[in-house]
N, C-alpha and C. Protein backbone atom coordinates (compact mmCIF):
# COMPACT_ATOMS: atom_id res chain seq x y z
N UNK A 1 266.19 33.65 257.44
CA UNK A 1 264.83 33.82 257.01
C UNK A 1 264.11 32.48 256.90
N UNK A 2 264.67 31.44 256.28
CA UNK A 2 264.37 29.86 256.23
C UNK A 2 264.22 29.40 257.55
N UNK A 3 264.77 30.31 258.63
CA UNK A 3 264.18 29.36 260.04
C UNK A 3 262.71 29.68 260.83
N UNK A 4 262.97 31.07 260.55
CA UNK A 4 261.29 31.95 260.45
C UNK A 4 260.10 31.70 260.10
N UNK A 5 260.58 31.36 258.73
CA UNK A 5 259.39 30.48 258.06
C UNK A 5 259.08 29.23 258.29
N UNK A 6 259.99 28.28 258.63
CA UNK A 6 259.79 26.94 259.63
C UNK A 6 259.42 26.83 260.99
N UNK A 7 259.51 28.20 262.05
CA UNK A 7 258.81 28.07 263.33
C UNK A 7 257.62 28.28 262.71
N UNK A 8 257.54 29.28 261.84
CA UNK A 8 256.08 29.97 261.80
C UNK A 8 254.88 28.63 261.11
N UNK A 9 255.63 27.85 260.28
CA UNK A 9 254.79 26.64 259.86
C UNK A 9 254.31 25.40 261.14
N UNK A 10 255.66 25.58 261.74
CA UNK A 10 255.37 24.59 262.80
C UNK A 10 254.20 25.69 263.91
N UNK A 11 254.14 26.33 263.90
CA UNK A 11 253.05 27.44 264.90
C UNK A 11 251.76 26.62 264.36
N UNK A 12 252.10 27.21 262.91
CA UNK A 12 250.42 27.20 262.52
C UNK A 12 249.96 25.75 262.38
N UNK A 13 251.26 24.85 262.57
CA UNK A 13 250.59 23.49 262.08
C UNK A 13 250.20 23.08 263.41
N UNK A 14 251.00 23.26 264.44
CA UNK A 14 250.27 23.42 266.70
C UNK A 14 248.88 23.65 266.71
N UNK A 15 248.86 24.82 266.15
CA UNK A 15 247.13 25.87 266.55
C UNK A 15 246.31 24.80 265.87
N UNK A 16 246.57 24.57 264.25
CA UNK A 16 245.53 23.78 264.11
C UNK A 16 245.31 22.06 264.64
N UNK A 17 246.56 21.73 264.66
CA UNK A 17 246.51 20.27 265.79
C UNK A 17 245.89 20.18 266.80
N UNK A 18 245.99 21.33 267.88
CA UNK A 18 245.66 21.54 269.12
C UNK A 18 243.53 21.80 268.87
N UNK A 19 243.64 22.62 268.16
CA UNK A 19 241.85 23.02 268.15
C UNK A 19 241.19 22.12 267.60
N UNK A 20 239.71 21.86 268.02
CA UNK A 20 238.63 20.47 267.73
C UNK A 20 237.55 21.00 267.75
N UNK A 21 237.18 20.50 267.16
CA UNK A 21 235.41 20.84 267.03
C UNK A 21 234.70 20.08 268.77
N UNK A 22 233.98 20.25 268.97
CA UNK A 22 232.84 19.99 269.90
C UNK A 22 232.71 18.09 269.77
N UNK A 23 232.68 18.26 268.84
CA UNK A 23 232.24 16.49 268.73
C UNK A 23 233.24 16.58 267.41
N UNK A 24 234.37 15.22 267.36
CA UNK A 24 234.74 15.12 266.14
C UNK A 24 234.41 14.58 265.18
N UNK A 25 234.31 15.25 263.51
CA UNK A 25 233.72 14.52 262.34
C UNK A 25 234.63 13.90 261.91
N UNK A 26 234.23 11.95 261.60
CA UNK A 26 235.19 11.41 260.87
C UNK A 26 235.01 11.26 259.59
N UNK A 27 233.92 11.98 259.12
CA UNK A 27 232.98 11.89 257.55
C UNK A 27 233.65 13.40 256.90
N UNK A 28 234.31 13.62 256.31
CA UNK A 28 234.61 15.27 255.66
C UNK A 28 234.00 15.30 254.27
N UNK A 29 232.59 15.26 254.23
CA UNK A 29 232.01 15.50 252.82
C UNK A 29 231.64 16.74 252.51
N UNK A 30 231.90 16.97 251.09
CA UNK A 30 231.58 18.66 250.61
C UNK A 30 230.44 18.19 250.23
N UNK A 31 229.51 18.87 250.03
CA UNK A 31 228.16 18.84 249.24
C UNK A 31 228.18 20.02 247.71
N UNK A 32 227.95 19.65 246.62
CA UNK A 32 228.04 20.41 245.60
C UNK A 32 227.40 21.22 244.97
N UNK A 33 226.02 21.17 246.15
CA UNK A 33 224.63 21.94 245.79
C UNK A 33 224.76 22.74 247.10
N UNK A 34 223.15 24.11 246.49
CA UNK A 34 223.80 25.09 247.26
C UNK A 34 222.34 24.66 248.91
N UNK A 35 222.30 23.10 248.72
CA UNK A 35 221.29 23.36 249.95
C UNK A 35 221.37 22.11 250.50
N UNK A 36 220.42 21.58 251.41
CA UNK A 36 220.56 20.43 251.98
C UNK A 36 220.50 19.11 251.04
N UNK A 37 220.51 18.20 251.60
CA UNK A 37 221.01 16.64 250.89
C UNK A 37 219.48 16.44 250.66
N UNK A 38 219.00 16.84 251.90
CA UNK A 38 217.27 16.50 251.75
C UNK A 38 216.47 17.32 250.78
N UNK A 39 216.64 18.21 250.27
CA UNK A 39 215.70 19.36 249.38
C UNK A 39 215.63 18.26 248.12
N UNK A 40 216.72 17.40 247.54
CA UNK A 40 217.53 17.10 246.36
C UNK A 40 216.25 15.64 246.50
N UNK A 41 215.81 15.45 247.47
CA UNK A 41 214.79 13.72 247.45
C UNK A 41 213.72 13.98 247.69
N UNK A 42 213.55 15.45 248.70
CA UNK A 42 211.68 15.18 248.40
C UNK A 42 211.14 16.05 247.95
N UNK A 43 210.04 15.55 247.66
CA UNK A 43 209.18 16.74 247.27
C UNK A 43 208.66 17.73 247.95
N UNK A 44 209.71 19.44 247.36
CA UNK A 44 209.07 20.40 248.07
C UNK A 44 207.48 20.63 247.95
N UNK A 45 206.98 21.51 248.87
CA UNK A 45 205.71 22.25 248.62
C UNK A 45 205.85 23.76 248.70
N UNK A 46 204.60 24.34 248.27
CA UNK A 46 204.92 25.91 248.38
C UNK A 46 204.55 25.81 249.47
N UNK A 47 205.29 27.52 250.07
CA UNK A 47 205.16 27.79 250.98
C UNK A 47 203.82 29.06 251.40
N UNK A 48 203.16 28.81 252.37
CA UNK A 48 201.55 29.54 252.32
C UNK A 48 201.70 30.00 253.78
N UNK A 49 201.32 31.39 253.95
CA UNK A 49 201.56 32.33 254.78
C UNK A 49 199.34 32.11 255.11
N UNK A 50 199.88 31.45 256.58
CA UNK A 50 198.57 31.08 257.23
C UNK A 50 197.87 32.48 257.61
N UNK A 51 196.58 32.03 257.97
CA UNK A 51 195.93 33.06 258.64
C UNK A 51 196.10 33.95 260.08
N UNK A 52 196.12 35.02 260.25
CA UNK A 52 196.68 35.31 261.59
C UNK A 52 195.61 35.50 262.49
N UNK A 53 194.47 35.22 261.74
CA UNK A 53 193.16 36.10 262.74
C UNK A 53 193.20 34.90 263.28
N UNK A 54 193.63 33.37 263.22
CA UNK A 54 193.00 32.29 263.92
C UNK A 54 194.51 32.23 264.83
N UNK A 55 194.29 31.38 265.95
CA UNK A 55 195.12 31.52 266.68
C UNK A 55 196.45 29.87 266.12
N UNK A 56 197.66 30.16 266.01
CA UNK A 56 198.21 29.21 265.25
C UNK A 56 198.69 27.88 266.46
N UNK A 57 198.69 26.76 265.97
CA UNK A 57 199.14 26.09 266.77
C UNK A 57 200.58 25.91 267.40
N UNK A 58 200.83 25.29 268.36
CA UNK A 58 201.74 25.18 269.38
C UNK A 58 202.99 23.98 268.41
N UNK A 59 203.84 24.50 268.08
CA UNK A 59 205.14 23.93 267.19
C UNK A 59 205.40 22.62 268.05
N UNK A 60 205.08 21.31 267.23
CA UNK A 60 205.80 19.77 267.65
C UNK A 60 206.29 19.16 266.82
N UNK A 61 207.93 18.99 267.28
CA UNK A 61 209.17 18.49 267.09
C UNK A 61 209.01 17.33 266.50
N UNK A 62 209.31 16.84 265.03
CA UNK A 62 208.83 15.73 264.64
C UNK A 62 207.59 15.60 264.39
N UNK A 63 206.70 16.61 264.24
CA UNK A 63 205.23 16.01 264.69
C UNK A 63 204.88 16.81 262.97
N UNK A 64 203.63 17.09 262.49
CA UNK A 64 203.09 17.52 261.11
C UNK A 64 202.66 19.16 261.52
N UNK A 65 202.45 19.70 260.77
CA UNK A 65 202.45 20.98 260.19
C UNK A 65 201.42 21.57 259.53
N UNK A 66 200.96 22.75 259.28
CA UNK A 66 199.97 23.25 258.09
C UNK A 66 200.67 22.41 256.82
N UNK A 67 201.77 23.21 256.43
CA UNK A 67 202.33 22.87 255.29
C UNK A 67 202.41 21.82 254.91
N UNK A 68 203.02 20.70 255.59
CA UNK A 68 203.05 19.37 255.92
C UNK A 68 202.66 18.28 256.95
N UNK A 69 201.20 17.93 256.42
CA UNK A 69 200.80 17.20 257.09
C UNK A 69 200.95 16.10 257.59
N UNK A 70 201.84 15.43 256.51
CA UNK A 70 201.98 14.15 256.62
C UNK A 70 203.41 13.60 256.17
N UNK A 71 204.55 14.20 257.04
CA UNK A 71 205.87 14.44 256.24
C UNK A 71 206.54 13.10 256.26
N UNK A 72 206.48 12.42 257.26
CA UNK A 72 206.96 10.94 256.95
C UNK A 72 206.64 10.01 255.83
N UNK A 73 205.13 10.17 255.37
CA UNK A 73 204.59 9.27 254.75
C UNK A 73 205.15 9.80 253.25
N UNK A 74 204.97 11.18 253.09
CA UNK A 74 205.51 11.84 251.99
C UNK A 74 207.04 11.45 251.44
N UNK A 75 207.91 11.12 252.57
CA UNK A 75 209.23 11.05 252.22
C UNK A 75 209.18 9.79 251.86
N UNK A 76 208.17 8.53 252.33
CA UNK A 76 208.69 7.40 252.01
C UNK A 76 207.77 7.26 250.89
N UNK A 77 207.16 7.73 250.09
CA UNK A 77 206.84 7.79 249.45
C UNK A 77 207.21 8.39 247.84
N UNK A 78 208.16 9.36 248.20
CA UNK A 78 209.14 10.26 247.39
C UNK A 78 210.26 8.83 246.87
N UNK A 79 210.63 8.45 248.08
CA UNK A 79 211.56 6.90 248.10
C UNK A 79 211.21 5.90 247.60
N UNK A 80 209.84 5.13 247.18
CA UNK A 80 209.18 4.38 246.71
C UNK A 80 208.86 3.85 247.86
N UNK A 81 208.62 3.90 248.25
CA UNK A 81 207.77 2.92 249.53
C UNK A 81 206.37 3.16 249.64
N UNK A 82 205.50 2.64 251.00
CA UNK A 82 204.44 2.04 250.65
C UNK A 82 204.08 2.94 251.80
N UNK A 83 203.36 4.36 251.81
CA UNK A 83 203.18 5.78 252.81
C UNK A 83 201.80 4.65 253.55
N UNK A 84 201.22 4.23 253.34
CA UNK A 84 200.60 3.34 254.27
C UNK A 84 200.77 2.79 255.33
N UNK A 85 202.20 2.36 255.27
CA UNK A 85 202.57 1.47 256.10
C UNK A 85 202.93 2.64 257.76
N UNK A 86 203.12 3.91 257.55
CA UNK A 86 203.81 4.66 258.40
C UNK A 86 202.42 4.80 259.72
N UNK A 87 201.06 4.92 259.39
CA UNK A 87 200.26 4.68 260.37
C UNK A 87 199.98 4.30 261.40
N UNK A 88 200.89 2.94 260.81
CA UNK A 88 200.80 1.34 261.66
C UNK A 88 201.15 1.66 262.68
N UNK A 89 200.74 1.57 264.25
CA UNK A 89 201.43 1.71 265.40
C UNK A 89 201.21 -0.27 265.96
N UNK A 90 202.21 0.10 267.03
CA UNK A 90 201.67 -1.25 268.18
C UNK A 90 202.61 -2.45 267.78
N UNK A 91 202.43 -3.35 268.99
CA UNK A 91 203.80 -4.44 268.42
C UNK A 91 203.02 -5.14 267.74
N UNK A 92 201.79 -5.36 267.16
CA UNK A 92 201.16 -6.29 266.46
C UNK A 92 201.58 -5.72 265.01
N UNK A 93 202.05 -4.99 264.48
CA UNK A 93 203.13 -4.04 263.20
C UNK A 93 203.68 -4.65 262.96
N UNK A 94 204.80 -5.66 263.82
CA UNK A 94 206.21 -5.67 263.16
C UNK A 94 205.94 -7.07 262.31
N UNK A 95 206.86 -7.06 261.52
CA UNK A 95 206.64 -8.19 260.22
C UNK A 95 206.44 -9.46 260.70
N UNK A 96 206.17 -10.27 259.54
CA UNK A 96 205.53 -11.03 260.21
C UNK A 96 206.56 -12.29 260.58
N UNK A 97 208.00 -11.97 259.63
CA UNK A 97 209.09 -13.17 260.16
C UNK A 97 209.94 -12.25 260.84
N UNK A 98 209.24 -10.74 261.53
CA UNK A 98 210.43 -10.13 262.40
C UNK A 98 210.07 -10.07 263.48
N UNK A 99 209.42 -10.53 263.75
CA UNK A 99 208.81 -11.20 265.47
C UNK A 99 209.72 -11.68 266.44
N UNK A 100 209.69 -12.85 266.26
CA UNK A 100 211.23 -13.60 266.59
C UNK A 100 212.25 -13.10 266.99
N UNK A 101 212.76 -12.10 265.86
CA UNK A 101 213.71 -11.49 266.06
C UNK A 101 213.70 -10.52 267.00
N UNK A 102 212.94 -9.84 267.46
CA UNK A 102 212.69 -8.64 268.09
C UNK A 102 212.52 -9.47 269.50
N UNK A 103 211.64 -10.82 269.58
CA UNK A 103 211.43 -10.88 270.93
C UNK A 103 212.91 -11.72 271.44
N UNK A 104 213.70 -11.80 270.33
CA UNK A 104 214.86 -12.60 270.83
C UNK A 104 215.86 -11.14 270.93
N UNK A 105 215.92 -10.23 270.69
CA UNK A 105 216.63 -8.96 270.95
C UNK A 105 216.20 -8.26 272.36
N UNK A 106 214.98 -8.17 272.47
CA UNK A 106 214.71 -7.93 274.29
C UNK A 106 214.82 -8.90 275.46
N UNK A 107 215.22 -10.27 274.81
CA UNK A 107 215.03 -11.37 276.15
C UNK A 107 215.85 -10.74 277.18
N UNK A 108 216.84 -9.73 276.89
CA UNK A 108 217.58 -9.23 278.58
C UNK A 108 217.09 -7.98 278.77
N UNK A 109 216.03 -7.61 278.12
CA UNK A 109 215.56 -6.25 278.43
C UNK A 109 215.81 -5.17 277.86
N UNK A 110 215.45 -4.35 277.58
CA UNK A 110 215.84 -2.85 276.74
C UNK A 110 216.28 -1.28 277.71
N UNK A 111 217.05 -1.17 277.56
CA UNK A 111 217.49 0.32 278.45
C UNK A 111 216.62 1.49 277.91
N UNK A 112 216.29 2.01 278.71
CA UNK A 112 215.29 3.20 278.57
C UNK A 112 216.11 4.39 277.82
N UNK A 113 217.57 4.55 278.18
CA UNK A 113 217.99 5.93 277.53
C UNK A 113 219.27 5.23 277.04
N UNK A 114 219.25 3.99 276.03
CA UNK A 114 219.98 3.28 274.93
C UNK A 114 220.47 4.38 274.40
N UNK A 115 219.44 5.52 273.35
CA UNK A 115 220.23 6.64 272.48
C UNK A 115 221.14 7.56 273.28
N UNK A 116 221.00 7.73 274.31
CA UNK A 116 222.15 8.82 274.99
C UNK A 116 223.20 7.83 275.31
N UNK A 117 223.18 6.94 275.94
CA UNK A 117 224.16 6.04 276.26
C UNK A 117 225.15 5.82 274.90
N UNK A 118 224.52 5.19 273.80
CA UNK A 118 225.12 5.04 272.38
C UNK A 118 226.19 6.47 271.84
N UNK A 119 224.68 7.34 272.42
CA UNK A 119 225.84 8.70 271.51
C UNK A 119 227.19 9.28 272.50
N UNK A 120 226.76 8.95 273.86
CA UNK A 120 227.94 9.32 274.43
C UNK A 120 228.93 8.32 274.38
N UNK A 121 228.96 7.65 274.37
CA UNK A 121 230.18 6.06 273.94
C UNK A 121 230.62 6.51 272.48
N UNK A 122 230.11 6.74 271.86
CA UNK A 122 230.50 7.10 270.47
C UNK A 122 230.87 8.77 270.00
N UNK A 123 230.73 9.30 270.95
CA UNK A 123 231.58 10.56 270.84
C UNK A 123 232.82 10.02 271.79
N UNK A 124 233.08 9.56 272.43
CA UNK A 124 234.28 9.16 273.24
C UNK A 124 235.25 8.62 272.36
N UNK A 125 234.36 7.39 271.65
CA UNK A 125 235.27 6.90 270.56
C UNK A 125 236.06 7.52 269.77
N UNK A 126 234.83 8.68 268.78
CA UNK A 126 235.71 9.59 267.64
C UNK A 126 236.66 10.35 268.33
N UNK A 127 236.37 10.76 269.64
CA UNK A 127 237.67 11.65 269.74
C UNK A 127 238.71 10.80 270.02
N UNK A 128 238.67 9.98 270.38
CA UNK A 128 239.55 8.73 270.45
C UNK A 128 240.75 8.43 269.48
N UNK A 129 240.08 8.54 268.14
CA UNK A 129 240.11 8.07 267.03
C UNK A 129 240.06 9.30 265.85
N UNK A 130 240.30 10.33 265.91
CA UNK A 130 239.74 11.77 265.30
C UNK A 130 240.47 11.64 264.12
N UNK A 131 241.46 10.26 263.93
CA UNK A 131 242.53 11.14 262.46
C UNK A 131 243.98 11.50 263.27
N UNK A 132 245.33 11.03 262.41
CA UNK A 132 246.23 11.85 262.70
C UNK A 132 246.12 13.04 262.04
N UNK A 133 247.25 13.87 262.66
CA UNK A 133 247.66 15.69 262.68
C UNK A 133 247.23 15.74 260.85
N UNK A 134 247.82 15.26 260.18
CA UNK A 134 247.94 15.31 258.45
C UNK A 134 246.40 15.21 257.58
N UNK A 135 246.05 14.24 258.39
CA UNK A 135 244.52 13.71 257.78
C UNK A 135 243.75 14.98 258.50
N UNK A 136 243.50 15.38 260.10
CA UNK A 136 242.79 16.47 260.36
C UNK A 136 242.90 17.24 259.60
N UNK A 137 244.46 18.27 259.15
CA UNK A 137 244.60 19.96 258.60
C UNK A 137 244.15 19.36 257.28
N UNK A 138 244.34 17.92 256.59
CA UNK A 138 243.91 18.46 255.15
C UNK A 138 242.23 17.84 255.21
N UNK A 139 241.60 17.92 256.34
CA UNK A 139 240.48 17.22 256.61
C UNK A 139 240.19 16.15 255.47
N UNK A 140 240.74 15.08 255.48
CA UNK A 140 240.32 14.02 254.69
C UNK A 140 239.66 12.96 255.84
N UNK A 141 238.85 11.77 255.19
CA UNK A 141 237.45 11.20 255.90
C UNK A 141 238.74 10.31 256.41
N UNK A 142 238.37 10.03 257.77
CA UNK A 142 239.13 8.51 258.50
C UNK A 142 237.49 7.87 258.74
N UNK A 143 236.43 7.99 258.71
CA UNK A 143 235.52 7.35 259.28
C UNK A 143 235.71 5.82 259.07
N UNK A 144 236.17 5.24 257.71
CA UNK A 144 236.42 3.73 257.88
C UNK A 144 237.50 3.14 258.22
N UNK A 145 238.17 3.83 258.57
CA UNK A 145 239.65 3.58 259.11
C UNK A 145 238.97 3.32 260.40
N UNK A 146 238.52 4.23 261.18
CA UNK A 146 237.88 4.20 262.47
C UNK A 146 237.64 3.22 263.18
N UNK A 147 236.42 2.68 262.08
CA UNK A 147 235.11 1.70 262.28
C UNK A 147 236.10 0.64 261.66
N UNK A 148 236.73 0.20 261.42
CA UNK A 148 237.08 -0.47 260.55
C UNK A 148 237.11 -2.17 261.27
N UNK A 149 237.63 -1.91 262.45
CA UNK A 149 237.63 -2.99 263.15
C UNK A 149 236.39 -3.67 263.82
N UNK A 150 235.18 -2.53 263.89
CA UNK A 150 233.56 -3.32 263.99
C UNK A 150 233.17 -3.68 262.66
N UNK A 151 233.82 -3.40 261.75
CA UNK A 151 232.83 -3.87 260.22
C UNK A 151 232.60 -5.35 260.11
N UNK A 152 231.85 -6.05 259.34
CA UNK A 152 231.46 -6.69 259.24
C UNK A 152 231.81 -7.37 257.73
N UNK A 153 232.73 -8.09 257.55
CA UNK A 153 232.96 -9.06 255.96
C UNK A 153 231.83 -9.35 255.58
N UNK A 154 230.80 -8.90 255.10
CA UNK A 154 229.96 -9.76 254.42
C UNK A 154 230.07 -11.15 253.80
N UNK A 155 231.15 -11.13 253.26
CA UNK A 155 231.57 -12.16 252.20
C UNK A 155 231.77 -13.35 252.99
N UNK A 156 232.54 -13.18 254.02
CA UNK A 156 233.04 -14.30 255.03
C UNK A 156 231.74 -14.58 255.78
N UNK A 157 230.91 -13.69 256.38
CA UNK A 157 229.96 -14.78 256.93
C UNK A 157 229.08 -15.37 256.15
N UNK A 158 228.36 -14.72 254.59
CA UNK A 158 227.89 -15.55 254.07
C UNK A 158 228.52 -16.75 253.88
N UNK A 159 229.84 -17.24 253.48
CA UNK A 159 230.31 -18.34 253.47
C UNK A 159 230.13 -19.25 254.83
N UNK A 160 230.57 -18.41 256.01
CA UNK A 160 230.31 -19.23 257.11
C UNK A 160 228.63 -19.59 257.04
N UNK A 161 227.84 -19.09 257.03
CA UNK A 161 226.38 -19.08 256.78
C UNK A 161 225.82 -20.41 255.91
N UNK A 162 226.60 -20.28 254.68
CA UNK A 162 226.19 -21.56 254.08
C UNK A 162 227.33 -22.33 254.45
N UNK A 163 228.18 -22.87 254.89
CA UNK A 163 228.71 -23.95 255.32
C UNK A 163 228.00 -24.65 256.51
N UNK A 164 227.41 -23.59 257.28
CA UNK A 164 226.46 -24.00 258.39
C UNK A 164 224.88 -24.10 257.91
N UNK A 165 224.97 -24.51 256.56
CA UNK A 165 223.78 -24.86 256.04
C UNK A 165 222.42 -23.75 256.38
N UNK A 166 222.64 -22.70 257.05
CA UNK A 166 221.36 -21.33 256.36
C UNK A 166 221.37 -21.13 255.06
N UNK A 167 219.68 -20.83 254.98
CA UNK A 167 219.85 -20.80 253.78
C UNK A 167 219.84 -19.00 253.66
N UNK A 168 221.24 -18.53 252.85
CA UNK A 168 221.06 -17.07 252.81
C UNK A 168 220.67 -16.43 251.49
N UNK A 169 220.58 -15.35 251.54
CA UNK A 169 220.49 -14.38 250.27
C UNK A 169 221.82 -14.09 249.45
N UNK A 170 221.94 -14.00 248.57
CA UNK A 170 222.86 -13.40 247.54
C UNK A 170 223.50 -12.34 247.62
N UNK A 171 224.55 -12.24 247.96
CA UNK A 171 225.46 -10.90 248.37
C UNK A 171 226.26 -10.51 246.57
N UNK A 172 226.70 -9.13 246.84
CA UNK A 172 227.32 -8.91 245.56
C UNK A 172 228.53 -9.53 245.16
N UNK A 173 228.82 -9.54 244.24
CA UNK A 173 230.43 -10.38 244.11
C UNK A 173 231.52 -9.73 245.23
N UNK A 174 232.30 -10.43 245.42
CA UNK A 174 233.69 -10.19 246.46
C UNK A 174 234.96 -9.48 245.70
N UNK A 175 234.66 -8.19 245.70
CA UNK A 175 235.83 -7.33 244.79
C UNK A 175 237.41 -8.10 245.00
N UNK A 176 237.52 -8.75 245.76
CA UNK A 176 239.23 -9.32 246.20
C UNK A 176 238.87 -10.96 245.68
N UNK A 177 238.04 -11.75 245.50
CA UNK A 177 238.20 -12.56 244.24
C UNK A 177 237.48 -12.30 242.92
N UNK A 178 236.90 -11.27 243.04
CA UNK A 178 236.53 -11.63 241.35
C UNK A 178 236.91 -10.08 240.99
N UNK A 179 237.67 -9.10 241.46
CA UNK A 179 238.66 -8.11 240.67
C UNK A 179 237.44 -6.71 240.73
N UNK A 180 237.88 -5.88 240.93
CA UNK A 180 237.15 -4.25 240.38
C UNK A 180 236.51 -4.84 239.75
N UNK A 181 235.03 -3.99 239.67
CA UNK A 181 234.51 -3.92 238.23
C UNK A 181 234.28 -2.54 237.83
C-alpha cells in the first residue's frame, strides 16, 4: 500500500512539474482585499448611467471617459503629485537637468518596437528561470533570486561614486554594516 501511495505522489508531483502557465510568474503575491491593488489608492467615483438618446462615444484605450475625464492627472494626484504637470507634451517637458541625460540615452538611436522586443527577451528569461520543482508546487516568489544577478548594490556604487569624487545623494544605511533595524 506504501508503494501506491509513493507512485501516486510522484504522479501528482510530474503533472504539476510538467504544467506552466502561458508566461511564467516569478512574483506569487496573495492580495488580502477582495479587489484590485488600484481601488485601495484612488479615488473612486460614482458610477452614472449616461444618456442613450445621444449617440455614445467610440471607447479609447488609455484615453478619458464620461466618468473619468481626467484619469491620469487624478491618480497622480491621489499620490501627491503635481496633476498639472501630466498636460505637458513635447521634448521641451523634460526637466530641466534631464536633458542631457535623455540626449545622451538616444546618441545610438531608439528602436521603434523597444517594448515588444523587452517583453519578449524577458518572457524567455522567466521561463528560463521559473523556480525549481519545490518553489513552483508550493508557489513561493523566486523573482529576486532571478534578477538577482542584474541588481544593482546601491551601497557599492555610491561608494564607488564618491571615491570618484560625484557628488551623490544619501542612500539608506547598508543593512550588512550597520545590522537590521
Amino acid at each position: 500500500m506504501d508503494s501506491k501511495a509513493a507512485v501516486a505522489l510522484i504522479a501528482l508531483l510530474a503533472v504539476t512539474a510538467c504544467g506552466s502557465k502561458k508566461a511564467p510568474g516569478l512574483m506569487n503575491i496573495r492580495s488580502t482585499t477582495s479587489g484590485p491593488d488600484e481601488f485601495a489608492i484612488l479615488p473612486g467615483k460614482p458610477l452614472q448611467s449616461p444618456d442613450f438618446s445621444t449617440a455614445l462615444p467610440s471607447p479609447t484605450p488609455g484615453g478619458t471617459n464620461l466618468i473619468d475625464p481626467t484619469p491620469k492627472a487624478d491618480a497622480i494626484a491621489a499620490l501627491g503629485g503635481n496633476p498639472a504637470r501630466v498636460n505637458r507634451t513635447g521634448a521641451g517637458n523634460i526637466g530641466r537637468g534631464d536633458g542631457s541625460v535623455v540626449n545622451h540615452a538616444r546618441r545610438f538611436g531608439a528602436s521603434a518596437n523597444i517594448r515588444q522586443t523587452l517583453a519578449a527577451e524577458d518572457l524567455e528569461f522567466r521561463r528560463k528561470n521559473k523556480g525549481k520543482l519545490l518553489e513552483r508546487l508550493f508557489s513561493l516568489t523566486v523573482y529576486f533570486s532571478a534578477y538577482e544577478k542584474m541588481s544593482l548594490n546601491q551601497h557599492r556604487e555610491l561608494a564607488r561614486f564618491r571615491r570618484l569624487g560625484v557628488k551623490t545623494p544619501s542612500a539608506p544605511p547598508d543593512p550588512e554594516v550597520y545590522g537590521q533595524q
